[in-house]
Protein backbone atom coordinates (compact mmCIF):
# COMPACT_ATOMS: atom_id res chain seq x y z
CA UNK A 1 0.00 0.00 0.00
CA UNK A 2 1.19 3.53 -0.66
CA UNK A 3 0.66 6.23 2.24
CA UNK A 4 -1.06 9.53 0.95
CA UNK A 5 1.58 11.98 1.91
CA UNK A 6 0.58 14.38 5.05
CA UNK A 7 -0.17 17.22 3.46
CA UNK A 8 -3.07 16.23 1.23
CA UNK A 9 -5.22 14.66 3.93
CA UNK A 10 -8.62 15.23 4.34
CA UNK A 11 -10.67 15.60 6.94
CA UNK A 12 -11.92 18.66 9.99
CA UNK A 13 -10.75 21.52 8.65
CA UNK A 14 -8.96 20.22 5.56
CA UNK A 15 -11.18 19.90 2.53
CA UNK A 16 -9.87 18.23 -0.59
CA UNK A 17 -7.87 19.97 -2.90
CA UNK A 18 -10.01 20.22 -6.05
CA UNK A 19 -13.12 21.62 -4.00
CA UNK A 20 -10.63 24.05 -2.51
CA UNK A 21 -11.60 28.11 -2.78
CA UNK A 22 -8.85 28.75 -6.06
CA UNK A 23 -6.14 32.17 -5.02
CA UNK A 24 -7.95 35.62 -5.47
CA UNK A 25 -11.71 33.55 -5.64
CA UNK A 26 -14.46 34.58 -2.72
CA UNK A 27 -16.73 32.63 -0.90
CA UNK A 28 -19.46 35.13 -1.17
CA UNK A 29 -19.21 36.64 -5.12
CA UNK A 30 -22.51 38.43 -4.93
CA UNK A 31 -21.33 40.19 -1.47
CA UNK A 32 -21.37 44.14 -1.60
CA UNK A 33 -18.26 45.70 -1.93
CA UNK A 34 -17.23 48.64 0.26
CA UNK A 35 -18.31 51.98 -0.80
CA UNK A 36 -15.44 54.59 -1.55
CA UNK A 37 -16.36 57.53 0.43
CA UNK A 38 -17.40 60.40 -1.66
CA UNK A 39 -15.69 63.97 -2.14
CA UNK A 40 -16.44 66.97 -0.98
CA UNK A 41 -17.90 68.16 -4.41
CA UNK A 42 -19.94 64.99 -4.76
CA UNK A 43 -21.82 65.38 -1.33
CA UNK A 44 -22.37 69.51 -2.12
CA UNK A 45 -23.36 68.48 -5.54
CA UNK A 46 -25.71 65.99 -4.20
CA UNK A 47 -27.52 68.15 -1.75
CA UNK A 48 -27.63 71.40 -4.44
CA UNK A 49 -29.25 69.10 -6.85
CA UNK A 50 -31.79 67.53 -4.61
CA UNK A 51 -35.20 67.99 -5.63
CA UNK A 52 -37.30 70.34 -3.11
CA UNK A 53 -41.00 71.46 -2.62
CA UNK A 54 -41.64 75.24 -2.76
CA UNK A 55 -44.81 77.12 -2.56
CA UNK A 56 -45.10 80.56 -5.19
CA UNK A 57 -48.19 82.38 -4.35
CA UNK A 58 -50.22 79.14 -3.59
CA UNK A 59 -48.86 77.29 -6.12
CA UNK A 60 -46.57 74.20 -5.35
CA UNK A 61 -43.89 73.28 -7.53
CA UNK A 62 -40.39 71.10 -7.34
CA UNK A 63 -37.42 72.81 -8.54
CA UNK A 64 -33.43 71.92 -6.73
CA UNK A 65 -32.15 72.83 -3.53
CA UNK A 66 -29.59 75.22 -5.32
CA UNK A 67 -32.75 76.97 -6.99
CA UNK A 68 -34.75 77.32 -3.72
CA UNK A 69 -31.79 78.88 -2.20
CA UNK A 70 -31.14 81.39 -4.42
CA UNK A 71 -35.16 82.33 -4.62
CA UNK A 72 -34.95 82.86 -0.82
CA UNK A 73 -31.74 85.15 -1.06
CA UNK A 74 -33.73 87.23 -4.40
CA UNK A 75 -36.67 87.54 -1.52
CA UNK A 76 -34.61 88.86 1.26
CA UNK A 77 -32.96 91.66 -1.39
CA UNK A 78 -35.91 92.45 -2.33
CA UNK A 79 -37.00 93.30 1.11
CA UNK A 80 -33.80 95.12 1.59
CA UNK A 81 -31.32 93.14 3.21
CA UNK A 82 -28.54 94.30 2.82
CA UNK A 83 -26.28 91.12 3.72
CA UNK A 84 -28.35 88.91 1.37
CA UNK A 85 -27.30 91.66 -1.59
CA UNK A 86 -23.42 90.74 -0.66
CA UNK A 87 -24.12 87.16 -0.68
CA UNK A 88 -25.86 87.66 -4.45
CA UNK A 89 -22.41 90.03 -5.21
CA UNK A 90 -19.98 86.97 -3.89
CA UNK A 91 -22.08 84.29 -5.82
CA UNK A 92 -22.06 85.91 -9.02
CA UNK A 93 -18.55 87.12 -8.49
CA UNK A 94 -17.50 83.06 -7.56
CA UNK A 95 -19.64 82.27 -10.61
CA UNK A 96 -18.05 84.43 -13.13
CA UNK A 97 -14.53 83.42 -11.68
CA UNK A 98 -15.29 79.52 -11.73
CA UNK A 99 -16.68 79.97 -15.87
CA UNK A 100 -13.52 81.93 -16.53
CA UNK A 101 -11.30 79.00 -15.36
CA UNK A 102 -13.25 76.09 -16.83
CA UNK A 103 -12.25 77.35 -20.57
CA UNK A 104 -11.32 75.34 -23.18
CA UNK A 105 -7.36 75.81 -25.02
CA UNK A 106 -6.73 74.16 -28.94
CA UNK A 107 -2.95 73.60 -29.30
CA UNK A 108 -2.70 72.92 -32.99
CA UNK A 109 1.05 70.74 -33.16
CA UNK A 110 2.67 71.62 -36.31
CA UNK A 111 3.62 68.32 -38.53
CA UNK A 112 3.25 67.65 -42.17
CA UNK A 113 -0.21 65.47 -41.39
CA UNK A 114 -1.39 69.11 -40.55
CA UNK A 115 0.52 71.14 -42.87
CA UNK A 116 -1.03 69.04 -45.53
CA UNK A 117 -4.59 69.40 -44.33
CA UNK A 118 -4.35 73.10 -43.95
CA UNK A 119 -3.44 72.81 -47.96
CA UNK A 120 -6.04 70.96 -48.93
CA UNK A 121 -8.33 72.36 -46.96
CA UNK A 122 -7.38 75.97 -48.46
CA UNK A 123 -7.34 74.57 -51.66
CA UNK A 124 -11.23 73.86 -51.36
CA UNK A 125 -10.45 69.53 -52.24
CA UNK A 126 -11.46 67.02 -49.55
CA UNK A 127 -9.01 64.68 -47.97
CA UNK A 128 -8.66 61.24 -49.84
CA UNK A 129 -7.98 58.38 -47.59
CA UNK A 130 -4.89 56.36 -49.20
CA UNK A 131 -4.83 53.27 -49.62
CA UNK A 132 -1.96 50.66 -49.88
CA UNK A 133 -4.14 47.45 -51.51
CA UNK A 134 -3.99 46.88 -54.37
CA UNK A 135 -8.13 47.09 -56.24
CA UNK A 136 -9.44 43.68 -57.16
């Protein structure tokens, strides 16, 4: 008779090889992974987005958080508050500074892919696609 050799036995603890969990495989594949916590900008976004309730002279209608807000501050100019006007002065001055910032810049790179499309396309012809086959 030939002995199994110690480390394949099975028994408590010790199931057989082949039924084994394989490396990087999970017991529980449908389990919920953890969450990655969010950013600061995701929450604010989040919250600023929400959909709320407001009443407007006894009518009720849903419009964002962000919205609401800035209603409330328009109300409290209007009444004459005079904080709630510097608020409205920061917000449009953080506005205007954040669309400023967030514009787009086309670097054209200068190579003879480019050179040649300028000519062509100044010559009025469209770009033929070249090809090396050879037609059947």
């Amino acid at each position: 008779m030939t002995s199994k050799p110690k480390n394949d036995d099975v028994g408590y603890k010790r199931p057989p090889k082949a039924s084994r969990w394989k490396k990087g495989q999970t017991g529980n594949p449908k389990r919920k992974l953890p969450r990655h916590p969010k950013s600061v900008l995701e929450i604010l976004d989040g919250l600023l987005l929400a959909p709320v309730d407001i009443i407007e002279s006894g009518n009720s209608r849903r419009v964002t958080a962000l919205e609401a807000i800035l209603l409330q501050q328009l109300q409290k100019e209007i009444a004459g508050d005079t904080r709630a006007t510097r608020v409205r002065l920061s917000y449009t001055e953080f506005a205007a500074n954040a669309s400023e910032k967030s514009s787009v810049e086309v670097v054209w790179v200068d190579s003879e892919y480019t050179k040649m499309l300028s000519q062509m396309l100044s010559e009025g012809s469209e770009p033929e696609a070249e090809c090396d086959d050879e037609q059947v």
